[in-house]
C-alpha atoms as a PDB file:
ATOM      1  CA  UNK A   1      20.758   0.120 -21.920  1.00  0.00           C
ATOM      2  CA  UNK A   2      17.917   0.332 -19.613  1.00  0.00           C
ATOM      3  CA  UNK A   3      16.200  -2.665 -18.646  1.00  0.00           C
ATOM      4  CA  UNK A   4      12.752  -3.466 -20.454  1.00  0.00           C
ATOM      5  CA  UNK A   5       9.226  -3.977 -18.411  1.00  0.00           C
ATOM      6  CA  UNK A   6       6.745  -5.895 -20.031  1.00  0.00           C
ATOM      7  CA  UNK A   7       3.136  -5.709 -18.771  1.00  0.00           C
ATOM      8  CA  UNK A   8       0.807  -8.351 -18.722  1.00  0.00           C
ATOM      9  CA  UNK A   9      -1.520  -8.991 -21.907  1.00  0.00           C
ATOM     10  CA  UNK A  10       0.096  -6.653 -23.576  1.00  0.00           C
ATOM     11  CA  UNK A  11       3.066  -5.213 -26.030  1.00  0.00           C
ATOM     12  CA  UNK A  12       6.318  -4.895 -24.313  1.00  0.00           C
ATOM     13  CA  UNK A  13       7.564  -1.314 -23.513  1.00  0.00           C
ATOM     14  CA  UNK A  14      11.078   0.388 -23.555  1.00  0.00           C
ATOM     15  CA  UNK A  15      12.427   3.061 -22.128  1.00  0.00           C
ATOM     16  CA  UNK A  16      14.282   5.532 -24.374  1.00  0.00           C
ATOM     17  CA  UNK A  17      16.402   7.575 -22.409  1.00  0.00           C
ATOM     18  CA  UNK A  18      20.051   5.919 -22.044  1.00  0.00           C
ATOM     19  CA  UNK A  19      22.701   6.940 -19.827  1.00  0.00           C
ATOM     20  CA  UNK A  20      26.308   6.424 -20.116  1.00  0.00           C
ATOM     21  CA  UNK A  21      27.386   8.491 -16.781  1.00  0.00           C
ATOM     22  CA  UNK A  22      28.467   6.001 -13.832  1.00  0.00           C
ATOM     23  CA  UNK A  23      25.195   6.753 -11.399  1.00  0.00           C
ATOM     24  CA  UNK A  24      25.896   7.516  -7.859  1.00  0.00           C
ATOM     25  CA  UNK A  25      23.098   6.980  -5.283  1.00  0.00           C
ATOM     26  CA  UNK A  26      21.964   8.213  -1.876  1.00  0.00           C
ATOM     27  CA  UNK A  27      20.858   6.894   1.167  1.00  0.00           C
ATOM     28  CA  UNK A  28      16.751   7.406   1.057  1.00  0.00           C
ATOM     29  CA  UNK A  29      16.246   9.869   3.740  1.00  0.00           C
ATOM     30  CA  UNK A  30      13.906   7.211   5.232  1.00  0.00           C
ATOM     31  CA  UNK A  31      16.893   4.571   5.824  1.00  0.00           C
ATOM     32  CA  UNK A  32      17.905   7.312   7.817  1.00  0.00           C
ATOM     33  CA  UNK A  33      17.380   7.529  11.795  1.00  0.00           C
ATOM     34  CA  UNK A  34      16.476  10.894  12.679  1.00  0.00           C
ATOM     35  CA  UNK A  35      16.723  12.845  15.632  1.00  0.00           C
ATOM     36  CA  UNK A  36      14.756  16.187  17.537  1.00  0.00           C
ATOM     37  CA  UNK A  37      18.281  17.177  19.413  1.00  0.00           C
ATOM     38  CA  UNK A  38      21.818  16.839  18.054  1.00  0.00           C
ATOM     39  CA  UNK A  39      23.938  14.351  15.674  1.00  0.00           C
ATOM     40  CA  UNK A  40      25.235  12.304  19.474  1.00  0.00           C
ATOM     41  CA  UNK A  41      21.377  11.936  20.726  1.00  0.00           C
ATOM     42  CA  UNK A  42      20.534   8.085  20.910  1.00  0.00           C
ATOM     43  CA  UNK A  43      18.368   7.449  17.778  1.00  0.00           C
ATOM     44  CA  UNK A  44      14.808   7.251  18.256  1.00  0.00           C
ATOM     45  CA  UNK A  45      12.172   4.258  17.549  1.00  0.00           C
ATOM     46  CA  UNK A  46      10.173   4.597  14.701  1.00  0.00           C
ATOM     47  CA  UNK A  47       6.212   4.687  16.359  1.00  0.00           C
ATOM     48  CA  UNK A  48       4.510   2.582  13.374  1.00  0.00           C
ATOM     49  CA  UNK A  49       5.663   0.127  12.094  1.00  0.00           C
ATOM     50  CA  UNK A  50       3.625  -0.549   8.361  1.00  0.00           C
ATOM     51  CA  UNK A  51       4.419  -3.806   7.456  1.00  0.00           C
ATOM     52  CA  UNK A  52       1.608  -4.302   4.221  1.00  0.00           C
ATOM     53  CA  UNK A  53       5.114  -4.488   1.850  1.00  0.00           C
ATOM     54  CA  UNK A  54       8.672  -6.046   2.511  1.00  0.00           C
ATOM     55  CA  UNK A  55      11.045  -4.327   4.171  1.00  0.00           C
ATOM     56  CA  UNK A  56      12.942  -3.113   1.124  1.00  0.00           C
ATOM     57  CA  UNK A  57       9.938  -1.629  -0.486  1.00  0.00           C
ATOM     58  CA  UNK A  58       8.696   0.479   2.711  1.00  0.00           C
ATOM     59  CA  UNK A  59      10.766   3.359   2.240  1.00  0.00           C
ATOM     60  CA  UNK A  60       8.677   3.527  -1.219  1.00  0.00           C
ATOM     61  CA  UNK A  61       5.019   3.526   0.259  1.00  0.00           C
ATOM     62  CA  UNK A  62       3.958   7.005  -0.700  1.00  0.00           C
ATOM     63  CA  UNK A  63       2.348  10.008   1.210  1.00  0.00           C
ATOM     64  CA  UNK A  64       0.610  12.785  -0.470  1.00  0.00           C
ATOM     65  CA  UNK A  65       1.565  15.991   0.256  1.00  0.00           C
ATOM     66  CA  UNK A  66      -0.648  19.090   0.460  1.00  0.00           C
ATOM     67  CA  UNK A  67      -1.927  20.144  -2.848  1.00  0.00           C
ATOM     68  CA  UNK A  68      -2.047  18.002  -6.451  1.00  0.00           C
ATOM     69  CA  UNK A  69       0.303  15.210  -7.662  1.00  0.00           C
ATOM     70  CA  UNK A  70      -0.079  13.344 -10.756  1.00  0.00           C
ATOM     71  CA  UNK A  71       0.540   9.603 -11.335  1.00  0.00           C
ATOM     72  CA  UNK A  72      -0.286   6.736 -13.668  1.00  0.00           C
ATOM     73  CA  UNK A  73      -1.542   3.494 -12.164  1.00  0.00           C
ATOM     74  CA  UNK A  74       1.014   0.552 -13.037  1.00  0.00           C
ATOM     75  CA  UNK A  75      -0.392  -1.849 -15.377  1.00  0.00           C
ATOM     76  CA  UNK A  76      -0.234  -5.562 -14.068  1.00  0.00           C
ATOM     77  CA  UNK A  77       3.323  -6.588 -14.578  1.00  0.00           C
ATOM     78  CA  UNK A  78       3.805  -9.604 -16.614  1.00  0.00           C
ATOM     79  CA  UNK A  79       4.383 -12.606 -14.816  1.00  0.00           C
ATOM     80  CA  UNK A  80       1.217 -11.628 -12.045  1.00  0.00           C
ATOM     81  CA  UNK A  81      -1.846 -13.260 -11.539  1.00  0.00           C
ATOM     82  CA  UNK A  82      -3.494  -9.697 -10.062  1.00  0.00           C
ATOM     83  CA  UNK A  83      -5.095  -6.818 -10.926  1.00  0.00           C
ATOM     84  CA  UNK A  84      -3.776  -3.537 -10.906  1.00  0.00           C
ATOM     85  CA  UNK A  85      -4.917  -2.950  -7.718  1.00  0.00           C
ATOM     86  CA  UNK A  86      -4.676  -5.612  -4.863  1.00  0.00           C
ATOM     87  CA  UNK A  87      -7.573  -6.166  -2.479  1.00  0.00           C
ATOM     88  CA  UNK A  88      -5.891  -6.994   1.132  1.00  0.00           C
ATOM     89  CA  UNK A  89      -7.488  -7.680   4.156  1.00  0.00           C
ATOM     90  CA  UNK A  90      -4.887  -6.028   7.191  1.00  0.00           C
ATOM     91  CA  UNK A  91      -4.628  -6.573  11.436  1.00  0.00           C
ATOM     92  CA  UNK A  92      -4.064  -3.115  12.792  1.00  0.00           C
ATOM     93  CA  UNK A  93      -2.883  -2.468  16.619  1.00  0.00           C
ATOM     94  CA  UNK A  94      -1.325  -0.028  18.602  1.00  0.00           C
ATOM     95  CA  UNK A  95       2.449   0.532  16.643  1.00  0.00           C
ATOM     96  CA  UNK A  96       1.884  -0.833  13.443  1.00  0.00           C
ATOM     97  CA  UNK A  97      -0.046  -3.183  10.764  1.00  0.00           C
ATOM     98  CA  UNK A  98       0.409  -6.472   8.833  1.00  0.00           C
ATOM     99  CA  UNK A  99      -1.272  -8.299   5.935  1.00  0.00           C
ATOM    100  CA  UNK A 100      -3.649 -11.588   6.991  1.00  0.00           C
ATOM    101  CA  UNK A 101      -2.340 -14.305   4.886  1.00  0.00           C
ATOM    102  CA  UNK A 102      -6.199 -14.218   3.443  1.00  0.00           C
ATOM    103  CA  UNK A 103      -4.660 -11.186   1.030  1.00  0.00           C
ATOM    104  CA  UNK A 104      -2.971 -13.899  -1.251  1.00  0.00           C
ATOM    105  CA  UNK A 105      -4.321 -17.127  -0.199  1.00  0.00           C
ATOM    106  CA  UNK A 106      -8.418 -17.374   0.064  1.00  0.00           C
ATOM    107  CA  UNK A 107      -8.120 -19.728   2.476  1.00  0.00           C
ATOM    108  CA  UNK A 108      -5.298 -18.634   4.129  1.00  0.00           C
ATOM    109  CA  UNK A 109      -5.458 -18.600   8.142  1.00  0.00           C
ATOM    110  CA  UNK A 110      -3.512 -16.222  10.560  1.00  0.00           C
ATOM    111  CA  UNK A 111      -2.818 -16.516  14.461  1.00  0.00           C
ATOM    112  CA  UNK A 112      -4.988 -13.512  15.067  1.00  0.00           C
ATOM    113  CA  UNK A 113      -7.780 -16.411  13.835  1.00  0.00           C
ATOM    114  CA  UNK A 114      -6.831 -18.883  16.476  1.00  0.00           C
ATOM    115  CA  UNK A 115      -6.551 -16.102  19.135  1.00  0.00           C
ATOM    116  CA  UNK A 116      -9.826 -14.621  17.959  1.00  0.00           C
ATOM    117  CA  UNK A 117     -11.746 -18.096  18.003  1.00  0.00           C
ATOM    118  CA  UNK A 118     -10.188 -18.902  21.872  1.00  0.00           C
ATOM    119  CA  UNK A 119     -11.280 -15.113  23.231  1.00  0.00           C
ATOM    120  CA  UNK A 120     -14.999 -16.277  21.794  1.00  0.00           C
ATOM    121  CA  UNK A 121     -15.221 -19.164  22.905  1.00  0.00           C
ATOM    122  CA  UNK A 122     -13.514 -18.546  26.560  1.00  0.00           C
ATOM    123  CA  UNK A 123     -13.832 -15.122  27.451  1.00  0.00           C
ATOM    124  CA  UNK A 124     -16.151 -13.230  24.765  1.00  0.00           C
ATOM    125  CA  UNK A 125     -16.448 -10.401  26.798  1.00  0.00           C
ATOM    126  CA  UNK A 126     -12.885  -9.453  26.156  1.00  0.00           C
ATOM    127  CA  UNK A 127     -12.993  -8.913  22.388  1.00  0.00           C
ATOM    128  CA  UNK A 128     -14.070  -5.872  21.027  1.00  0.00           C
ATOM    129  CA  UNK A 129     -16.959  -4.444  20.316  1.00  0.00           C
ATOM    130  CA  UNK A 130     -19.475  -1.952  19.985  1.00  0.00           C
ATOM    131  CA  UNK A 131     -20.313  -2.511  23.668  1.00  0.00           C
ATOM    132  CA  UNK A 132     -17.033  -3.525  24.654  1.00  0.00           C
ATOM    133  CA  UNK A 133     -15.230  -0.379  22.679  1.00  0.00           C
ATOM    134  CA  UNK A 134     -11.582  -1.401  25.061  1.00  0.00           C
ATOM    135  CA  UNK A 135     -11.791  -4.916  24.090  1.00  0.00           C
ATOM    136  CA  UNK A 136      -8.890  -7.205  21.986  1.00  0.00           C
ATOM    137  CA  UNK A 137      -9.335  -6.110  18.314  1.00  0.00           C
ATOM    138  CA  UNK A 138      -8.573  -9.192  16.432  1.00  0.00           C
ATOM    139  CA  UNK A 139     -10.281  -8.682  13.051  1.00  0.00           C
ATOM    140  CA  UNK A 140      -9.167  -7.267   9.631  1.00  0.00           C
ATOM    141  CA  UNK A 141      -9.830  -4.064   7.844  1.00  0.00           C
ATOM    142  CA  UNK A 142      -9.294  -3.997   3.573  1.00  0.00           C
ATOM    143  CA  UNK A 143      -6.592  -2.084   2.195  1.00  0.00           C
ATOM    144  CA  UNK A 144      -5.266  -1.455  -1.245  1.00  0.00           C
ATOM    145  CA  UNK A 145      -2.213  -1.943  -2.869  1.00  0.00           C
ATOM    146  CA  UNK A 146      -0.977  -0.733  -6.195  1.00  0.00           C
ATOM    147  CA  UNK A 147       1.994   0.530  -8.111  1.00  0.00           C
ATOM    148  CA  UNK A 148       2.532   4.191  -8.994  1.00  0.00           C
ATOM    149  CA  UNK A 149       4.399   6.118 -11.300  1.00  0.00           C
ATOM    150  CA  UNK A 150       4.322   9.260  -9.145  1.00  0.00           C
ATOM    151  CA  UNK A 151       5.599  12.912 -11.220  1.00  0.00           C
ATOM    152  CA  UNK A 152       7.713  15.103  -8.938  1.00  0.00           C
ATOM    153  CA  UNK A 153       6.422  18.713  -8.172  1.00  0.00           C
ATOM    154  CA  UNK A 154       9.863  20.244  -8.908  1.00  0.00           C
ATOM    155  CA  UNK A 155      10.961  18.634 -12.062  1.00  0.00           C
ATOM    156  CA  UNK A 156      10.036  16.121 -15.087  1.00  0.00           C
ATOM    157  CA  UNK A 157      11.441  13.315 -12.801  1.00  0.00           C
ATOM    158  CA  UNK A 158       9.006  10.169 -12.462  1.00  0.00           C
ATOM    159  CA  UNK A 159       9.512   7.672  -9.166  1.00  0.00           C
ATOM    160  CA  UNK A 160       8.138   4.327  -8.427  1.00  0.00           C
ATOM    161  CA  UNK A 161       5.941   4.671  -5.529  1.00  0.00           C
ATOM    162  CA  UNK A 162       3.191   1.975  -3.944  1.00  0.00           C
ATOM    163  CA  UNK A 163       0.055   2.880  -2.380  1.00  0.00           C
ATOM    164  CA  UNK A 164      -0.905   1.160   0.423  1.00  0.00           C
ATOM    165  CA  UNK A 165      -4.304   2.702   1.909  1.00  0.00           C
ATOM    166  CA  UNK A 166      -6.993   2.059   3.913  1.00  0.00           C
ATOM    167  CA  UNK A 167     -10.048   0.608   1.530  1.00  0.00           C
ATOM    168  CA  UNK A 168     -13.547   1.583   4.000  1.00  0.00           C
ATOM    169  CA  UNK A 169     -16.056   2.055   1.828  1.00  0.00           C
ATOM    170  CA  UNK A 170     -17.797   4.295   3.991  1.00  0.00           C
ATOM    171  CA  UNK A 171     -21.261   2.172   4.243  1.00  0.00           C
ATOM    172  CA  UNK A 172     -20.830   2.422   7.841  1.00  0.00           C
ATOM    173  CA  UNK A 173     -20.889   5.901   8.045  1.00  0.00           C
ATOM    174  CA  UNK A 174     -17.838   8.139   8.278  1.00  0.00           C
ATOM    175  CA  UNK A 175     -15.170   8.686   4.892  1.00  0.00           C
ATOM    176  CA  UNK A 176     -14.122   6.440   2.573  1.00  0.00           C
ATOM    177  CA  UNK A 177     -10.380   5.265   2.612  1.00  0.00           C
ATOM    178  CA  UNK A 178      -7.992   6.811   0.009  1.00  0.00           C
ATOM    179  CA  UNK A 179      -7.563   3.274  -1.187  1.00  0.00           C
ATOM    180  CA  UNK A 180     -11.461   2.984  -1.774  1.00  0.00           C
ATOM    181  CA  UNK A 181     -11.083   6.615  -3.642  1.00  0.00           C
ATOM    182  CA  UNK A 182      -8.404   4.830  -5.927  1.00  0.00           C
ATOM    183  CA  UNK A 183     -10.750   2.221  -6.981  1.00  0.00           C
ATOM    184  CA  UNK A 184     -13.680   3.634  -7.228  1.00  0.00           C
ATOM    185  CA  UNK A 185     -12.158   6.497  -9.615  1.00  0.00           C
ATOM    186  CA  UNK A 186     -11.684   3.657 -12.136  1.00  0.00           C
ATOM    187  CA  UNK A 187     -14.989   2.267 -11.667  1.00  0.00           C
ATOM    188  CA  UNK A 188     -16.883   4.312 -14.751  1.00  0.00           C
ATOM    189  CA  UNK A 189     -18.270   2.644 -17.524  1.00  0.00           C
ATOM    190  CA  UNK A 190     -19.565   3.523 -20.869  1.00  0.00           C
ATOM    191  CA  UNK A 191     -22.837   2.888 -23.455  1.00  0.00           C
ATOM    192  CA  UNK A 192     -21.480  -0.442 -23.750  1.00  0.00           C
ATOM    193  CA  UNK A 193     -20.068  -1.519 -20.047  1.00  0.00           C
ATOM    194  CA  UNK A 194     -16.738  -0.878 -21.134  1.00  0.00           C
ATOM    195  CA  UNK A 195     -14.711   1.059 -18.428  1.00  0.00           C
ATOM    196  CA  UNK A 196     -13.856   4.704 -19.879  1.00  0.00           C
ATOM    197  CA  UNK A 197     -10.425   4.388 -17.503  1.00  0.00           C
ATOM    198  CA  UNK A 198      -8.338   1.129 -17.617  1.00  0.00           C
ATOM    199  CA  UNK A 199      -5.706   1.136 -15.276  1.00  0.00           C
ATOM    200  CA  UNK A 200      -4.477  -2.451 -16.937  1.00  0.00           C
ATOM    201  CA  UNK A 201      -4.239  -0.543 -19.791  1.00  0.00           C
ATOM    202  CA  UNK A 202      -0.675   0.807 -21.070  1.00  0.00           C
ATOM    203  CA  UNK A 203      -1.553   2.885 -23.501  1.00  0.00           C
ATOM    204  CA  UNK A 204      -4.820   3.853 -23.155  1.00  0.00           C
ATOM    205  CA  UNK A 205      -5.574   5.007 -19.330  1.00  0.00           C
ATOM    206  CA  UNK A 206      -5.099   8.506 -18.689  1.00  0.00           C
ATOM    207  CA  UNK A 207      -2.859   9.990 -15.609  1.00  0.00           C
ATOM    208  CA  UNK A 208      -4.683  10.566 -12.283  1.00  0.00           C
ATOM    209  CA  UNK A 209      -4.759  14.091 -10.434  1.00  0.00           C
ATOM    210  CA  UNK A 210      -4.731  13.428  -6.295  1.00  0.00           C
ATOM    211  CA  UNK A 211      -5.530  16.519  -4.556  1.00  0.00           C
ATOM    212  CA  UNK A 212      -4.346  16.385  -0.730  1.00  0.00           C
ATOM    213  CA  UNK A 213      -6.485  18.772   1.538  1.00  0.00           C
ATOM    214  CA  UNK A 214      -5.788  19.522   5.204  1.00  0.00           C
ATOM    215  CA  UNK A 215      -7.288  22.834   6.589  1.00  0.00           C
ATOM    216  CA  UNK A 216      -5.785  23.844   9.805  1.00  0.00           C
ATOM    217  CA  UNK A 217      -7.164  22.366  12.306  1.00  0.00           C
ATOM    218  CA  UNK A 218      -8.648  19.072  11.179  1.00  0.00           C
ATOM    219  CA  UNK A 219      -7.272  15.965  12.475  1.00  0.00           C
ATOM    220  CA  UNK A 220      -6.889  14.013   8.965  1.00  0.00           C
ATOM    221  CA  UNK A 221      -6.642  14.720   5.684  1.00  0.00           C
ATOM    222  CA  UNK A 222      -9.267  14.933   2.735  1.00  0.00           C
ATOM    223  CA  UNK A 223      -8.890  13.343  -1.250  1.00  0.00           C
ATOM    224  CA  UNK A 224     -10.590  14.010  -4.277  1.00  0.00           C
ATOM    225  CA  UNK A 225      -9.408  12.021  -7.700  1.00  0.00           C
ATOM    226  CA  UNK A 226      -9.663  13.416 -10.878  1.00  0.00           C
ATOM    227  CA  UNK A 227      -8.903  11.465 -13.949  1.00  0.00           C
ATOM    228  CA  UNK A 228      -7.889  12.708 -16.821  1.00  0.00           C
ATOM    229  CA  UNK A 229      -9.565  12.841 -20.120  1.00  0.00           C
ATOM    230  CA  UNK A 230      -6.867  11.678 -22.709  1.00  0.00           C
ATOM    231  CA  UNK A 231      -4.782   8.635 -22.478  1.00  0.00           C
ATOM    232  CA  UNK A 232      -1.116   8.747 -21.059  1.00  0.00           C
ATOM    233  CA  UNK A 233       0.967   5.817 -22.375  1.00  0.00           C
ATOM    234  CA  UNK A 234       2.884   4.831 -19.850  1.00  0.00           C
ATOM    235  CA  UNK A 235       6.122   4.813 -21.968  1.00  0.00           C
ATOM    236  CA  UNK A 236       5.647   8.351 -21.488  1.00  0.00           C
ATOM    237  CA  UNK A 237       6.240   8.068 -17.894  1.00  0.00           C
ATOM    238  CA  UNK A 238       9.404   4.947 -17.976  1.00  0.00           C
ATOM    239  CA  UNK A 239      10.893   7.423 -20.689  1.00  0.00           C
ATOM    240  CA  UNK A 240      11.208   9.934 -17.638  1.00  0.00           C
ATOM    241  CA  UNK A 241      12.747   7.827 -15.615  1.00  0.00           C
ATOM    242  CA  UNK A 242      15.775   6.542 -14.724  1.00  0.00           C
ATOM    243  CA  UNK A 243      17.424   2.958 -15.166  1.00  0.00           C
ATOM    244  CA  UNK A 244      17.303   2.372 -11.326  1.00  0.00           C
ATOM    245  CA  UNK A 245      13.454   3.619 -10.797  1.00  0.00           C
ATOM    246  CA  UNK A 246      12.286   1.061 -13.642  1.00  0.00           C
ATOM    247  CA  UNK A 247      14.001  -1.666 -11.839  1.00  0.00           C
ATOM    248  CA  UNK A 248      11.758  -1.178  -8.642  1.00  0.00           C
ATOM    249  CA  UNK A 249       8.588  -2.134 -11.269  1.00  0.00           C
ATOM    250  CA  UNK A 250       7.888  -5.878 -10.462  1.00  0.00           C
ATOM    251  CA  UNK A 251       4.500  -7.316  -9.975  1.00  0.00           C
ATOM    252  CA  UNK A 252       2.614  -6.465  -6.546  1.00  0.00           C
ATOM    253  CA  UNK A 253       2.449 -10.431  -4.900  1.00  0.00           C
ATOM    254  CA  UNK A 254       6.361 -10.077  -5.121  1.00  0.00           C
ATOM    255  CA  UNK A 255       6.094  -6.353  -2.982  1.00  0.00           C
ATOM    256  CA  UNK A 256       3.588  -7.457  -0.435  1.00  0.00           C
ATOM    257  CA  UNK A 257       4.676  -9.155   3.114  1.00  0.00           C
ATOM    258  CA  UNK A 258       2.650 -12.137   5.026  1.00  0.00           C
ATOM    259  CA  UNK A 259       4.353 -12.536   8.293  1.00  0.00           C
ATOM    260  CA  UNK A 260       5.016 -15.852   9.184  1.00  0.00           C
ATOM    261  CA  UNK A 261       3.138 -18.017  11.841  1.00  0.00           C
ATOM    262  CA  UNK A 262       6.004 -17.496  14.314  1.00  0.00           C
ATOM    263  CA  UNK A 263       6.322 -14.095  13.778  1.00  0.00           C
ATOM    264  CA  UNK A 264       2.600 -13.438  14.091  1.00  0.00           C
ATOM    265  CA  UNK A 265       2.720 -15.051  17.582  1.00  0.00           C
ATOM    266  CA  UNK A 266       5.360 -12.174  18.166  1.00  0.00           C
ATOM    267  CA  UNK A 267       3.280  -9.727  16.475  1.00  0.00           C
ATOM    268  CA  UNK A 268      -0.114 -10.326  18.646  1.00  0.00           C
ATOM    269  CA  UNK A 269       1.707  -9.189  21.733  1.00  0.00           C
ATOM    270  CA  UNK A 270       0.401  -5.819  19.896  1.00  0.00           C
ATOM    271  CA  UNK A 271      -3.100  -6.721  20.800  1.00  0.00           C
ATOM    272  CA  UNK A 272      -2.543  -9.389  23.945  1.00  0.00           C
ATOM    273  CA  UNK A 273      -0.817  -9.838  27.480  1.00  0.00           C
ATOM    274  CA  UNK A 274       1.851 -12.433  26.724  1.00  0.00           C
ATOM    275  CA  UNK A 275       0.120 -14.714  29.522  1.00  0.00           C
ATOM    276  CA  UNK A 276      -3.099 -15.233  27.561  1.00  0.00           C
ATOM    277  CA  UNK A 277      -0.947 -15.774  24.721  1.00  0.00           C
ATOM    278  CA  UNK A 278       1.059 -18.632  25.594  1.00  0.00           C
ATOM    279  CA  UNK A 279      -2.398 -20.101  27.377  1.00  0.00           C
ATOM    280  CA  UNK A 280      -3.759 -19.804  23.795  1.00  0.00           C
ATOM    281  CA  UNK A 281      -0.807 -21.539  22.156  1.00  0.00           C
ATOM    282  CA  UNK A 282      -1.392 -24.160  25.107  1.00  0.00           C
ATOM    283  CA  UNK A 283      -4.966 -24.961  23.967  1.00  0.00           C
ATOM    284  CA  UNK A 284      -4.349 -24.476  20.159  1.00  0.00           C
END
């Protein structure tokens, strides 16, 4: 028997589909190193380094590719205290990304703080800004986080997949973040203030169409969201999938990584000359 998901404030849902065959799996191609030569070339170093989820979810953050896929937001699991879609606030430098503990903790503090707070105070010139466009970049962008049930192109297969996306609004100028798309496409309400689309709803949200457009040329890639007009149940989608894919459904504070304070320390030599940072650690 498959195992059973229950979403929060809401009936439990079962898959149907049983399978008796012993099930054999594969290496992801992303636990994979991967090389430009032959099979004896020295493996290379992966150049980013996304570290929004815990290591055994990464291989599951999902790109679109060219053209339309269809998926249906993941209800909140039950068990969470969150939304469908989680709100983070992300460092970014040179090689890679990780969350601020601020994403689960309102209060929470990070070493990027402490650095950030010693550069003002000490040498303000060095941190960036408009006028200083070189200077230490300390400070945290949003991002979103969700769950996906994500339909494959080639079959009637459904996969567990997690966005994790940039969340700009675009009030600054330039384009919104795909993560900002995402939850703004679920934003619409009716007559009454009710929203027409409920991702925390099971049964009654409809599937979302992601169209992926690149023209040659361009540096980065365009998304338009259309969601549909009828509802999808979600048992729809767990019924097309298999017993391992609905055991990768848990709720999203359990997906996400917070580095710890040590590691952080590690982490801002990203952003920092190791000298300022152990003169920073000296003073903090």
């Amino acid at each position: 028997m498959c195992p059973l998901v229950r979403f929060a404030a809401h009936t439990e849902t079962k898959q149907t589909k049983q399978n008796m065959k012993k099930t054999i799996e594969f290496a992801s191609p992303s636990d994979l190193a991967h090389t430009t030569s032959s099979p004896w070339s020295s493996p290379t170093k992966a150049t980013y380094l996304n570290m929004a989820l815990k290591p055994e979810y990464r291989d599951r953050i999902h790109r679109f590719p060219e053209g339309e896929t269809r998926v249906r937001v993941v209800p909140p699991i039950s068990g969470s205290t969150r939304d469908w879609l989680l709100g983070c606030q992300v460092l970014k430098y040179t090689g890679g990304q990780h969350l601020h503990a601020r994403s689960l903790k309102p209060n929470g503090s990070s070493v990027y703080d402490i650095a950030y707070r010693w550069c003002l105070k000490n040498q303000p010139d060095s941190l960036y800004s408009k006028r200083h466009p070189d200077g230490y970049r300390l400070l945290t962008d949003p991002l979103s986080i969700c769950c996906m049930l994500v339909e494959s192109p080639d079959s009637d297969a459904v996969t567990v997949r997690w966005l994790v996306a940039g969340a700009y609004d675009g009030s600054r100028g330039g384009v919104p973040g795909l993560g900002h798309i995402f939850w703004q496409a679920f934003q619409d309400k009716d007559e009454h203030g009710k929203l027409i689309a409920d991702p925390a709803d099971p049964e009654g949200c409809p599937q979302l169409t992601v169209n992926r457009v690149q023209p040659k040329g361009t540096r980065y890639p365009s998304y338009s969201l259309r969601v549909g007009r009828s509802p999808s149940p979600i048992e729809d989608w767990l019924a097309r999938m298999e017993s391992s894919e609905m055991e990768q459904l848990r709720p999203l504070e359990d997906v996400v990584h917070v580095p710890t304070p040590e590691e952080e320390w590690k982490l801002l030599e990203n952003v920092l000359p190791p000298e300022l940072i152990s003169q920073i650690r000296a003073d903090s």
